[in-house]
C-alpha atoms as a PDB file:
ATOM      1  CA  UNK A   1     -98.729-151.694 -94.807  1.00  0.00           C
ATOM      2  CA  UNK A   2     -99.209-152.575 -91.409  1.00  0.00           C
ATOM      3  CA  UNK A   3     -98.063-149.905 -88.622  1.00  0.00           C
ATOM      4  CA  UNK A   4     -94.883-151.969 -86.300  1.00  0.00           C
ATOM      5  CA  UNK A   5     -96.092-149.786 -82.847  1.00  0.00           C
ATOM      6  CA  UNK A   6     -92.636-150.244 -80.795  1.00  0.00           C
ATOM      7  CA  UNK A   7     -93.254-150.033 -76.807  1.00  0.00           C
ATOM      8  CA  UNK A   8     -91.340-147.620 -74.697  1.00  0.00           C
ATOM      9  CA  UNK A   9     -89.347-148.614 -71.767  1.00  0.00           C
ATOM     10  CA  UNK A  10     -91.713-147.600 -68.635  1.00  0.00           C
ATOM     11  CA  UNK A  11     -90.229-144.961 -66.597  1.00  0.00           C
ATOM     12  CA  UNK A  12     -91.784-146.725 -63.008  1.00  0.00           C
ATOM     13  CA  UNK A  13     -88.992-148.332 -60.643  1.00  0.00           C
ATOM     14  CA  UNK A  14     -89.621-151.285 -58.965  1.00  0.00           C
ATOM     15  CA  UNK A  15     -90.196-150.973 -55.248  1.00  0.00           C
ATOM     16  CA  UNK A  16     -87.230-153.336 -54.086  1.00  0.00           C
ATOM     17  CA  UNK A  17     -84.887-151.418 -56.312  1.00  0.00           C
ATOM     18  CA  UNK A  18     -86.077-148.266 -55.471  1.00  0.00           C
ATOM     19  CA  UNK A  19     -85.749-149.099 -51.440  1.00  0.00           C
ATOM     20  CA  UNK A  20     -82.187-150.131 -52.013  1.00  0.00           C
ATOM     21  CA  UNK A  21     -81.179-146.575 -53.500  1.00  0.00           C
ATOM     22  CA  UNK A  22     -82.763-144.983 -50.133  1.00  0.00           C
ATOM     23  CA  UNK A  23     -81.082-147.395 -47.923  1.00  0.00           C
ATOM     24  CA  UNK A  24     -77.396-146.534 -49.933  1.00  0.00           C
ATOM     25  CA  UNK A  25     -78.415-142.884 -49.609  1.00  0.00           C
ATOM     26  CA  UNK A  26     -79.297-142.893 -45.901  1.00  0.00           C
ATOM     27  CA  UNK A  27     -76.048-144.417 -45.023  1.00  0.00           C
ATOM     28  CA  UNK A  28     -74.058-141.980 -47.339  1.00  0.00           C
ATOM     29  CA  UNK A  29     -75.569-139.309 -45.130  1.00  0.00           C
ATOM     30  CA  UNK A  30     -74.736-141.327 -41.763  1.00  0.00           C
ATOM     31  CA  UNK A  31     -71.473-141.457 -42.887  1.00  0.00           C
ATOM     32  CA  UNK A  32     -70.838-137.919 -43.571  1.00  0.00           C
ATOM     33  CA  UNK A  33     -72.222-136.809 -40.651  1.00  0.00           C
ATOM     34  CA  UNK A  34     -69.886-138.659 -38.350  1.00  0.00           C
ATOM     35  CA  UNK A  35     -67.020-137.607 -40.127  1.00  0.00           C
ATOM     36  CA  UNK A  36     -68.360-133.756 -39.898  1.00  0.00           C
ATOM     37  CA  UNK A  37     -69.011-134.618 -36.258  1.00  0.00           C
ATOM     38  CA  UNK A  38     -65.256-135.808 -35.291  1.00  0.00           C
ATOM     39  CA  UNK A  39     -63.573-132.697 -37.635  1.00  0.00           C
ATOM     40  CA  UNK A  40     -65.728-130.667 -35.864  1.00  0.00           C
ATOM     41  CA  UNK A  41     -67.743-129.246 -38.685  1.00  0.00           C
ATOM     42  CA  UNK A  42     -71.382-130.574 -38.245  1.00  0.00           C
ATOM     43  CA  UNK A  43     -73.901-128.377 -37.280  1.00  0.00           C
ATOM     44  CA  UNK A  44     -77.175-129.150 -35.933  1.00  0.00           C
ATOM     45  CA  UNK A  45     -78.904-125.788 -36.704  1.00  0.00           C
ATOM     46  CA  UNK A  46     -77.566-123.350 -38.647  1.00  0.00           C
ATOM     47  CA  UNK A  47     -77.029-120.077 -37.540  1.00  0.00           C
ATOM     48  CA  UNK A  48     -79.535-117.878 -39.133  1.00  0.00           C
ATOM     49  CA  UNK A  49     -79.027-114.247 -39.820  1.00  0.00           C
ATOM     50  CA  UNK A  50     -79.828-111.057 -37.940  1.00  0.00           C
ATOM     51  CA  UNK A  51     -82.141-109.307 -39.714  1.00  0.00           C
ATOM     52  CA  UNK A  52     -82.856-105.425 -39.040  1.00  0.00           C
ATOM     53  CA  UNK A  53     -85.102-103.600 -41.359  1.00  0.00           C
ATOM     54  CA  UNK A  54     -83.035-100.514 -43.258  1.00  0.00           C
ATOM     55  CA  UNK A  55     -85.546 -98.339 -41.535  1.00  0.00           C
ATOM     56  CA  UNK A  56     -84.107 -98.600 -38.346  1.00  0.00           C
ATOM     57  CA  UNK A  57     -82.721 -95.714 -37.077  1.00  0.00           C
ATOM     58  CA  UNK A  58     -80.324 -97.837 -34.748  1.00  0.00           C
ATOM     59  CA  UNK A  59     -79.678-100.661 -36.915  1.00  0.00           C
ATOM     60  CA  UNK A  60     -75.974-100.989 -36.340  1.00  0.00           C
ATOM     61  CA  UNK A  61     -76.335-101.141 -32.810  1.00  0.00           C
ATOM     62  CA  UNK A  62     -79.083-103.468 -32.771  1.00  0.00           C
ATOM     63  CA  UNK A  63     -76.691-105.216 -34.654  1.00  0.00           C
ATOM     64  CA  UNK A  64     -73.697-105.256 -32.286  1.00  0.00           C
ATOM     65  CA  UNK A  65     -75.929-105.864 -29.121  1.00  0.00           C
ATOM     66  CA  UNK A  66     -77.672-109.000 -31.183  1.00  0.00           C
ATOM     67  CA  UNK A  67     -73.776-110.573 -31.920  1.00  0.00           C
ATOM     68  CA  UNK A  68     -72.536-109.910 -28.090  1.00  0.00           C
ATOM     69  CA  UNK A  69     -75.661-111.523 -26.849  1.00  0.00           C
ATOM     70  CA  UNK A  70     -74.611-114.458 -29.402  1.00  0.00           C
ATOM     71  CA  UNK A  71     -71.233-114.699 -27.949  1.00  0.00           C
ATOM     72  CA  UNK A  72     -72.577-114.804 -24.740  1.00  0.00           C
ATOM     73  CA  UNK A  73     -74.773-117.672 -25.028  1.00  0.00           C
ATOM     74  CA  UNK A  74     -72.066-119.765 -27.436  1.00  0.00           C
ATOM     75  CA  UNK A  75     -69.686-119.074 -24.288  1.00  0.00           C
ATOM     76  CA  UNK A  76     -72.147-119.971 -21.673  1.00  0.00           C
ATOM     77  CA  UNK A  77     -73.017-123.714 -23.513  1.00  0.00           C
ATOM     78  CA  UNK A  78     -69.199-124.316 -23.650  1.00  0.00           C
ATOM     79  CA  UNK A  79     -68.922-123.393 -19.682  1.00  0.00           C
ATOM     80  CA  UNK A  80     -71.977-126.305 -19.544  1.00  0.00           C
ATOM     81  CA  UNK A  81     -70.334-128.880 -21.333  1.00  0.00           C
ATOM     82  CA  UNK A  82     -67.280-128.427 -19.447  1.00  0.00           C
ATOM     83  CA  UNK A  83     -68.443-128.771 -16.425  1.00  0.00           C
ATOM     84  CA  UNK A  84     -70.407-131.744 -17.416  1.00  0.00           C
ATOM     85  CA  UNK A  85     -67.452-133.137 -18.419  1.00  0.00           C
ATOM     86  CA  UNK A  86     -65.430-132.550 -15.168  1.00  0.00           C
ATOM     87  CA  UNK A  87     -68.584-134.099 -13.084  1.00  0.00           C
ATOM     88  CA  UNK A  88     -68.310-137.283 -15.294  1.00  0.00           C
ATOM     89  CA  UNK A  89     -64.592-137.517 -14.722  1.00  0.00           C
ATOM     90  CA  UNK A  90     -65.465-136.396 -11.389  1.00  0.00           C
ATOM     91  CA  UNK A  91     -67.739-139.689 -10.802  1.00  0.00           C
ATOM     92  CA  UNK A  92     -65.102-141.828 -12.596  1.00  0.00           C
ATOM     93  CA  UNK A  93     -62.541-140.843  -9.916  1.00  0.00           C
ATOM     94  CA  UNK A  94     -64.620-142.106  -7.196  1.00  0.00           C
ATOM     95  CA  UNK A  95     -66.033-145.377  -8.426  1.00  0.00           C
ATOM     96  CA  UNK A  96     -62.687-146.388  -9.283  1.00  0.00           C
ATOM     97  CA  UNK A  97     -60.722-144.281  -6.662  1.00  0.00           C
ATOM     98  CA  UNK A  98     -57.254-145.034  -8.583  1.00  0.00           C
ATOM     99  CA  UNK A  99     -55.000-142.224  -9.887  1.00  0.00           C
ATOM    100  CA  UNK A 100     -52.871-143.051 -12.955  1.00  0.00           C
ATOM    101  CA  UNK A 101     -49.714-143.256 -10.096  1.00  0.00           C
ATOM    102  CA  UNK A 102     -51.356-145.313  -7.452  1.00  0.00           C
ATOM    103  CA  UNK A 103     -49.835-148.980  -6.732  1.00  0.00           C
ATOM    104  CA  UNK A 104     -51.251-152.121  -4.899  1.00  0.00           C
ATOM    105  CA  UNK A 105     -50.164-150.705  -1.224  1.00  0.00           C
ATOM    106  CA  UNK A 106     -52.323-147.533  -1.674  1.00  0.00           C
ATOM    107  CA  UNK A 107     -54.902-148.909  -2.933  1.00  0.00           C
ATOM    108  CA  UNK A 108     -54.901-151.703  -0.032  1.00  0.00           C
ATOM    109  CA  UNK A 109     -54.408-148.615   2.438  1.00  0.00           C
ATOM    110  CA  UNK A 110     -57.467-146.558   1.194  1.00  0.00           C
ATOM    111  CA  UNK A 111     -59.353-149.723   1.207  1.00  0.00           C
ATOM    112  CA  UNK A 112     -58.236-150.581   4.788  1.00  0.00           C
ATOM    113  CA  UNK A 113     -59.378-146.843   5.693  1.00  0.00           C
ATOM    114  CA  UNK A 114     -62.571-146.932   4.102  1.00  0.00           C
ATOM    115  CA  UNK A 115     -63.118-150.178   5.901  1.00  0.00           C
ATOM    116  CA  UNK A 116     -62.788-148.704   9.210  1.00  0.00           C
ATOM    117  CA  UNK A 117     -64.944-145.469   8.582  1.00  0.00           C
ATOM    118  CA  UNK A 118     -68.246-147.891   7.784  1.00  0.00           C
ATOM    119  CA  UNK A 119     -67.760-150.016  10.907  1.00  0.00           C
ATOM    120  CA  UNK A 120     -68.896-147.376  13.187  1.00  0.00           C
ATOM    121  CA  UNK A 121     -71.762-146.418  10.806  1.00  0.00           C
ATOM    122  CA  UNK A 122     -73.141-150.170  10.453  1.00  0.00           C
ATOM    123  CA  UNK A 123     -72.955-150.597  14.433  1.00  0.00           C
ATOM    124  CA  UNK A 124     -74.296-147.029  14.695  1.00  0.00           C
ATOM    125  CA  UNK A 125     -77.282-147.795  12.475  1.00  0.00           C
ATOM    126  CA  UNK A 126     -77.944-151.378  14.236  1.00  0.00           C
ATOM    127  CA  UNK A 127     -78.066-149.612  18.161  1.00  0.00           C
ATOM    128  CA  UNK A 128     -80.358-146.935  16.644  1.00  0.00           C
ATOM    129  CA  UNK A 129     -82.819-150.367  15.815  1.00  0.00           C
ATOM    130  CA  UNK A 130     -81.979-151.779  19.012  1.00  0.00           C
ATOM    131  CA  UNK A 131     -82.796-148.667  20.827  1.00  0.00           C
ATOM    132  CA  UNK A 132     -86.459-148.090  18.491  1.00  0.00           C
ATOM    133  CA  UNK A 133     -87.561-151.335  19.385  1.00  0.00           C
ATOM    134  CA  UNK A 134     -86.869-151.124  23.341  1.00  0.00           C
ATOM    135  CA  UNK A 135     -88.779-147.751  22.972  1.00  0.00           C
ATOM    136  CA  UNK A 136     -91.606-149.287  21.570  1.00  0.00           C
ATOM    137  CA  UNK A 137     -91.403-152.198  23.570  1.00  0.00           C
ATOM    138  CA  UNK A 138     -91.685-149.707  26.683  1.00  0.00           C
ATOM    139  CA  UNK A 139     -94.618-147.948  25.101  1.00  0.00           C
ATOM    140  CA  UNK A 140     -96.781-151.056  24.766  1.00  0.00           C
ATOM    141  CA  UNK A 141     -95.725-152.502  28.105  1.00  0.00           C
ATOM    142  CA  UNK A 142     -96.706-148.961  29.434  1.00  0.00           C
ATOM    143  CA  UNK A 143    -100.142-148.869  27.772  1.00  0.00           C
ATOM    144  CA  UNK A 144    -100.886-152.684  28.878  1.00  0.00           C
ATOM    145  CA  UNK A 145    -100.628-151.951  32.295  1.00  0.00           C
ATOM    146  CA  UNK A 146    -102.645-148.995  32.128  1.00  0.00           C
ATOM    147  CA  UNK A 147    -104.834-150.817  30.946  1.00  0.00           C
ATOM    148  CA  UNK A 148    -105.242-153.493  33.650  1.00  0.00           C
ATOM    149  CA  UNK A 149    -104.677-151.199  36.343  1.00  0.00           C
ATOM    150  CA  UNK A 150    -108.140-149.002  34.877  1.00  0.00           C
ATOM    151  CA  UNK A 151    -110.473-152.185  33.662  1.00  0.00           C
ATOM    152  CA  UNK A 152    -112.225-155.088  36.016  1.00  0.00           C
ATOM    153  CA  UNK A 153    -112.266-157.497  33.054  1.00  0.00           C
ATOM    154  CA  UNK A 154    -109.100-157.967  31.443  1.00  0.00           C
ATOM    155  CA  UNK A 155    -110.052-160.209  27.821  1.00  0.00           C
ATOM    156  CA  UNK A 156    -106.806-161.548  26.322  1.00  0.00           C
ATOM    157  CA  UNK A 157    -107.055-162.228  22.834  1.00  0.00           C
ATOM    158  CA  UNK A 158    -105.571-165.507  21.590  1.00  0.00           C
ATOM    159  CA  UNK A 159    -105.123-166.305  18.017  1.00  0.00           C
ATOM    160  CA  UNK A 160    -107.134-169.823  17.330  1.00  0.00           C
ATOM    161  CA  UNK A 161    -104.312-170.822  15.025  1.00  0.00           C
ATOM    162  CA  UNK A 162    -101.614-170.607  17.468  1.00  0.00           C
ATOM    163  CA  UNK A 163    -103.357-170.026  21.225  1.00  0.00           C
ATOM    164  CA  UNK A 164     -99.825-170.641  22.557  1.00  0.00           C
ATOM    165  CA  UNK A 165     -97.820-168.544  20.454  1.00  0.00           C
ATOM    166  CA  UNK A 166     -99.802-165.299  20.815  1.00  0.00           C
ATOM    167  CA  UNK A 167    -100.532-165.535  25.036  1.00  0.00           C
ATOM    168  CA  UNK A 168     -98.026-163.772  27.107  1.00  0.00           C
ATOM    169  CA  UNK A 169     -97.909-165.090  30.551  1.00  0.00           C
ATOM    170  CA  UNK A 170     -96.630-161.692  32.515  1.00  0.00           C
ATOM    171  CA  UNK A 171     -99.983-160.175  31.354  1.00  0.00           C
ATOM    172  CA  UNK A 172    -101.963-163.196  32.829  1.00  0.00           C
ATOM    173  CA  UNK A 173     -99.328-162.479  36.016  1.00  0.00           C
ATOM    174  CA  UNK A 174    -100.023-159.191  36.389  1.00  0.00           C
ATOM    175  CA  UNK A 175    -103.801-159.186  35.874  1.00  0.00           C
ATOM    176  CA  UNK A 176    -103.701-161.925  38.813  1.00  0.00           C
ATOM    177  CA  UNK A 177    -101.675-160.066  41.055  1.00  0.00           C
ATOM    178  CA  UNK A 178    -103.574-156.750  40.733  1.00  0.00           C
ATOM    179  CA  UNK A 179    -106.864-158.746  41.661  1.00  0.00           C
ATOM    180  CA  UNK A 180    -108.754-158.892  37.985  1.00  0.00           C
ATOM    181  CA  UNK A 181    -110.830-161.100  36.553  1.00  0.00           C
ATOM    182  CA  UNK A 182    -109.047-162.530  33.313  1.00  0.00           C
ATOM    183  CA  UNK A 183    -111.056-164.515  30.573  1.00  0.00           C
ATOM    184  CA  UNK A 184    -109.290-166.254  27.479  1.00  0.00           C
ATOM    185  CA  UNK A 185    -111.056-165.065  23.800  1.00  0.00           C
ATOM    186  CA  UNK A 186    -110.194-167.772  21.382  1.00  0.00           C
ATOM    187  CA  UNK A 187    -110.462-165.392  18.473  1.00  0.00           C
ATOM    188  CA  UNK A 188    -110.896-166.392  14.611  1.00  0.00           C
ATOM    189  CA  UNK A 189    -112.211-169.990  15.046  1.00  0.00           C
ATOM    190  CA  UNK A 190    -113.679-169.692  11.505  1.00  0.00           C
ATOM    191  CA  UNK A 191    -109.751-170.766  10.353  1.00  0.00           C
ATOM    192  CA  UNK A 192    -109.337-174.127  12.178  1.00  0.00           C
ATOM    193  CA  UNK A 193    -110.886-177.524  12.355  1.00  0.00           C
ATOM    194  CA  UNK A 194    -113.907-178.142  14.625  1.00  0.00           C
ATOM    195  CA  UNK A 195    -112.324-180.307  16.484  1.00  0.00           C
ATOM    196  CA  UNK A 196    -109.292-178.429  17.247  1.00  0.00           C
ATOM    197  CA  UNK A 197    -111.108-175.870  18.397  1.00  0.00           C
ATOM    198  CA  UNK A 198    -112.773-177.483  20.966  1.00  0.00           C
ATOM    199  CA  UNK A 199    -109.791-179.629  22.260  1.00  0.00           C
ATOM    200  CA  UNK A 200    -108.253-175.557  22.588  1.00  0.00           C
ATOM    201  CA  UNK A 201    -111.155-174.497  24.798  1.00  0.00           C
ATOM    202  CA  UNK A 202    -111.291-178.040  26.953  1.00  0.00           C
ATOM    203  CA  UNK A 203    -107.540-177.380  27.366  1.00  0.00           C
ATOM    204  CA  UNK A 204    -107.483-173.767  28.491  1.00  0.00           C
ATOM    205  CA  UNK A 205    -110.684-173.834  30.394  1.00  0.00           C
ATOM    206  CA  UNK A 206    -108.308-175.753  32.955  1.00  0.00           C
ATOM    207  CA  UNK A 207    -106.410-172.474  34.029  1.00  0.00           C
ATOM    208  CA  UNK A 208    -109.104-169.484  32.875  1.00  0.00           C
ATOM    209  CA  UNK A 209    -112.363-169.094  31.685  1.00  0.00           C
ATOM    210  CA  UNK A 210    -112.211-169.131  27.606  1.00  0.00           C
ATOM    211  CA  UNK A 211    -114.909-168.271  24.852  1.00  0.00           C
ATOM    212  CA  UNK A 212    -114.471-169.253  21.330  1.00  0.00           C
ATOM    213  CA  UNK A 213    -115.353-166.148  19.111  1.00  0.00           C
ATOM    214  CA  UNK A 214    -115.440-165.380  15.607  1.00  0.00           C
ATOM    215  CA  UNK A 215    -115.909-161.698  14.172  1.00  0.00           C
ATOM    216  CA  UNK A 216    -119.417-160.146  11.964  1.00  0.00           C
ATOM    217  CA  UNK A 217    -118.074-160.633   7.980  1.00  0.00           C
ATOM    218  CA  UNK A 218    -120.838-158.735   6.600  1.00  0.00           C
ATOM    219  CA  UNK A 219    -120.077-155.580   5.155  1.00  0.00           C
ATOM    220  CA  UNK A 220    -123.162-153.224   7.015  1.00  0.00           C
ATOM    221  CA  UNK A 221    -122.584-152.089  10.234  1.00  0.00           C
ATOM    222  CA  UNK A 222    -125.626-151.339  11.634  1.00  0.00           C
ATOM    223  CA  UNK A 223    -127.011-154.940  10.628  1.00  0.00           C
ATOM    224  CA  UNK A 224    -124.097-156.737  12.908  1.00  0.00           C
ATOM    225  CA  UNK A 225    -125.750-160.374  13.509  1.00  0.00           C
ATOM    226  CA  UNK A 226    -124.921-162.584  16.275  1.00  0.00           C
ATOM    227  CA  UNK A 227    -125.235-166.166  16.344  1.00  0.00           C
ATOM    228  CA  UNK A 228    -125.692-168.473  19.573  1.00  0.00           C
ATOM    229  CA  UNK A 229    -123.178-170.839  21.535  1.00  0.00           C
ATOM    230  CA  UNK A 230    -122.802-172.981  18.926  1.00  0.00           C
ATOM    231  CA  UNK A 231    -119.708-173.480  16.705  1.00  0.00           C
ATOM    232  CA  UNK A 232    -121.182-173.614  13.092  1.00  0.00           C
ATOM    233  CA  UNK A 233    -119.478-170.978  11.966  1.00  0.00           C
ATOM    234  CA  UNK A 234    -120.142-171.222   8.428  1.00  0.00           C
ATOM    235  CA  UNK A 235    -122.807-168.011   8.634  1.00  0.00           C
ATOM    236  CA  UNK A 236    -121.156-164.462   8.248  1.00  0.00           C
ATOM    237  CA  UNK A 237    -122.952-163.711  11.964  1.00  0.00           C
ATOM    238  CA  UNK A 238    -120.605-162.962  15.162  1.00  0.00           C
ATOM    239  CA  UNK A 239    -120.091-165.813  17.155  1.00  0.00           C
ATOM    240  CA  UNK A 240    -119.501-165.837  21.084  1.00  0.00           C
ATOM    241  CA  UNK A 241    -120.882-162.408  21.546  1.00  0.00           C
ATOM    242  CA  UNK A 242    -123.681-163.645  23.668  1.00  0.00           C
ATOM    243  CA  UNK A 243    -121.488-165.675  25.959  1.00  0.00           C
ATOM    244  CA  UNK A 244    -119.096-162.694  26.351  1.00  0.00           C
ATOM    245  CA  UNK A 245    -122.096-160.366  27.454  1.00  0.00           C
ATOM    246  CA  UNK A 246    -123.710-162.980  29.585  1.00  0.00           C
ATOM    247  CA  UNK A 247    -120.120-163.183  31.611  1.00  0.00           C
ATOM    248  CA  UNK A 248    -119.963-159.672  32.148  1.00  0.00           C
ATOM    249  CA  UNK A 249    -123.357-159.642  33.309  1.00  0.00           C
ATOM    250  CA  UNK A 250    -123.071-162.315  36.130  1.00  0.00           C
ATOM    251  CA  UNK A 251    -119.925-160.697  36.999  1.00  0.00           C
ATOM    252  CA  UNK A 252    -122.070-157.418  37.790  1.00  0.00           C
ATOM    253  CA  UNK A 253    -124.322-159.238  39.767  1.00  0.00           C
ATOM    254  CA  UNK A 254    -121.921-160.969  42.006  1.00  0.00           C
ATOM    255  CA  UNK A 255    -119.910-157.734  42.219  1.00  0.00           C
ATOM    256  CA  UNK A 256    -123.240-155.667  42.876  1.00  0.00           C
ATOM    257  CA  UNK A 257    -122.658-153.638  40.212  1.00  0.00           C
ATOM    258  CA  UNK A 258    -125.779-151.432  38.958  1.00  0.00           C
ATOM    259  CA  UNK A 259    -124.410-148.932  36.654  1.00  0.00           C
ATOM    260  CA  UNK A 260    -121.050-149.888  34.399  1.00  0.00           C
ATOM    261  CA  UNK A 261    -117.929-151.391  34.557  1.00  0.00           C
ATOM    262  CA  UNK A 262    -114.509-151.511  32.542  1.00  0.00           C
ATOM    263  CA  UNK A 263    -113.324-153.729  29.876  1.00  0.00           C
ATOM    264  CA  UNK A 264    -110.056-154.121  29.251  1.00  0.00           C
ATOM    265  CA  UNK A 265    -108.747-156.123  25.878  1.00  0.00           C
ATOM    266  CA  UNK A 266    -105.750-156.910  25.335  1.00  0.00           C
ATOM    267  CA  UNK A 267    -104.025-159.112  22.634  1.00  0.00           C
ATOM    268  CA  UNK A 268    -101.045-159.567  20.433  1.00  0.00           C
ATOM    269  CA  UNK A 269    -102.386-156.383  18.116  1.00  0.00           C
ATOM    270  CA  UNK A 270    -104.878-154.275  20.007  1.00  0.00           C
ATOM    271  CA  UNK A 271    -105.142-152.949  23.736  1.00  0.00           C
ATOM    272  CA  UNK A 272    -108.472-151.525  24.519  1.00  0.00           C
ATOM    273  CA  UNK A 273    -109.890-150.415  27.451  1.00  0.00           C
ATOM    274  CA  UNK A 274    -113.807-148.726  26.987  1.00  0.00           C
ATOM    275  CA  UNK A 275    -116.748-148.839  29.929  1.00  0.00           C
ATOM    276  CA  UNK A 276    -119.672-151.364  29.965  1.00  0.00           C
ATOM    277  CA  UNK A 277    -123.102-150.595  30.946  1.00  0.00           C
ATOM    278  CA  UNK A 278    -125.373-153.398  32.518  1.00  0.00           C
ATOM    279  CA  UNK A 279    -129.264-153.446  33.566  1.00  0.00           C
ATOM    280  CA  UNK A 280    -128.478-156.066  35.851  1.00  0.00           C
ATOM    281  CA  UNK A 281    -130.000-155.254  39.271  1.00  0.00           C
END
């Protein structure tokens, strides 16, 4: 007779099912905790037990200095979370500023007070700006006329984008009236039209000499290039240099000049005064 060989129900859970009976259990746990947590019987880490070998001649007070030391710290996290808490209700106060007894009127009077203790400090912190930039206005006025009182040459510096906007006619006054020589340095010509540029210098070379100038852009110092008159200023070589030292030469001759003079420079962000040596003769 043939053998009937009956399977056995396989003891492997599926993974869904088996998921499902972690989630249930994790949340059982979740639950119990909170409700330990508000009754107040939850603990974190359980206390573990001093443990002092039989052998030790002092045991018991080991003991009793081990449990006081206990107390003390148990005491000393309560004093913490106390005072945490009174910071917090501390903070509260002041954000909201409004006692359990206060009405409309006293809150409209503190209000009103407050009010008139930041006036002063707004106005006080608005003269303080007023008074930092006279100060520094002052300083710079200060070091531009040193400046033109110690050079021969003044150079003001005018920004080709805006020539206007960055020249400052008391300089040009006061360079006049203390007998200098003043030449215009259209700087950064690189950043406007060809044409514009030379309608600038045919405009200001009405009232004072002007040179259009562009800075070096290469990276070396020591292999500074400069280029000629011209205005193609599409090579990374200085431009104007040669005019500039020219002029300061010619003004040495007609000055008689045979060792060095001063250059001043003076613009909307530098003021420079340093000597210039000439070979003219």
């Amino acid at each position: 007779m043939a053998k009937l060989f009956l399977k056995k129900p396989s003891k492997r859970m599926a993974s869904r099912k088996r998921f499902k009976i972690e989630k249930k259990v994790k949340d059982h746990n979740r639950k119990l905790k909170k409700e330990a947590k508000k009754t107040g019987k939850y603990k974190h880490h359980a206390e573990k037990p001093i443990s002092v070998p039989n052998k030790c001649p002092f045991k018991e007070e080991i003991l009793l200095e081990a449990e006081k030391k206990r107390e003390q710290l148990v005491e000393e996290k309560q004093k913490k979370k106390e005072m945490q808490k009174q910071l917090k209700t501390g903070q509260k106060r002041k954000l909201t500023d409004s006692a359990p007894g206060d009405t409309l009127e006293s809150l409209a009077a503190k209000a009103a007070k407050r009010s008139e203790n930041f006036v002063p400090t707004t106005k006080q912190v608005i003269d303080n700006l007023y008074e930092r930039k006279e100060a520094s206005l002052k300083a710079y006025a200060s070091e531009v006329r040193k400046t033109i009182e110690s050079a021969d040459i003044v150079f003001q510096v005018l920004d080709a984008r805006d020539p206007l906007g960055s020249r400052c006619a008391s300089v040009e006054q006061s360079v006049i009236q203390g007998g200098k020589r003043l030449v215009l340095l259209l700087n950064k010509i690189d950043l406007v039209p060809k044409a514009n540029v030379i309608k600038w210098l045919a405009y200001l070379r009405r009232e004072f000499p002007t040179i259009a100038f562009k800075a070096s852009t290469q990276e070396q110092a020591t292999r500074l290039g400069r280029a000629g008159s011209n205005l193609s200023v599409t090579s990374s070589k200085c431009i104007g240099a040669e005019l500039v030292m020219k002029l300061l030469g010619n003004y040495c001759r007609n000055k008689d000049i045979k060792t060095s003079i001063r250059v001043g420079i003076v613009g909307k962000n530098c003021i420079i005064s340093l000597p210039f040596t000439t070979r003219c003769m």
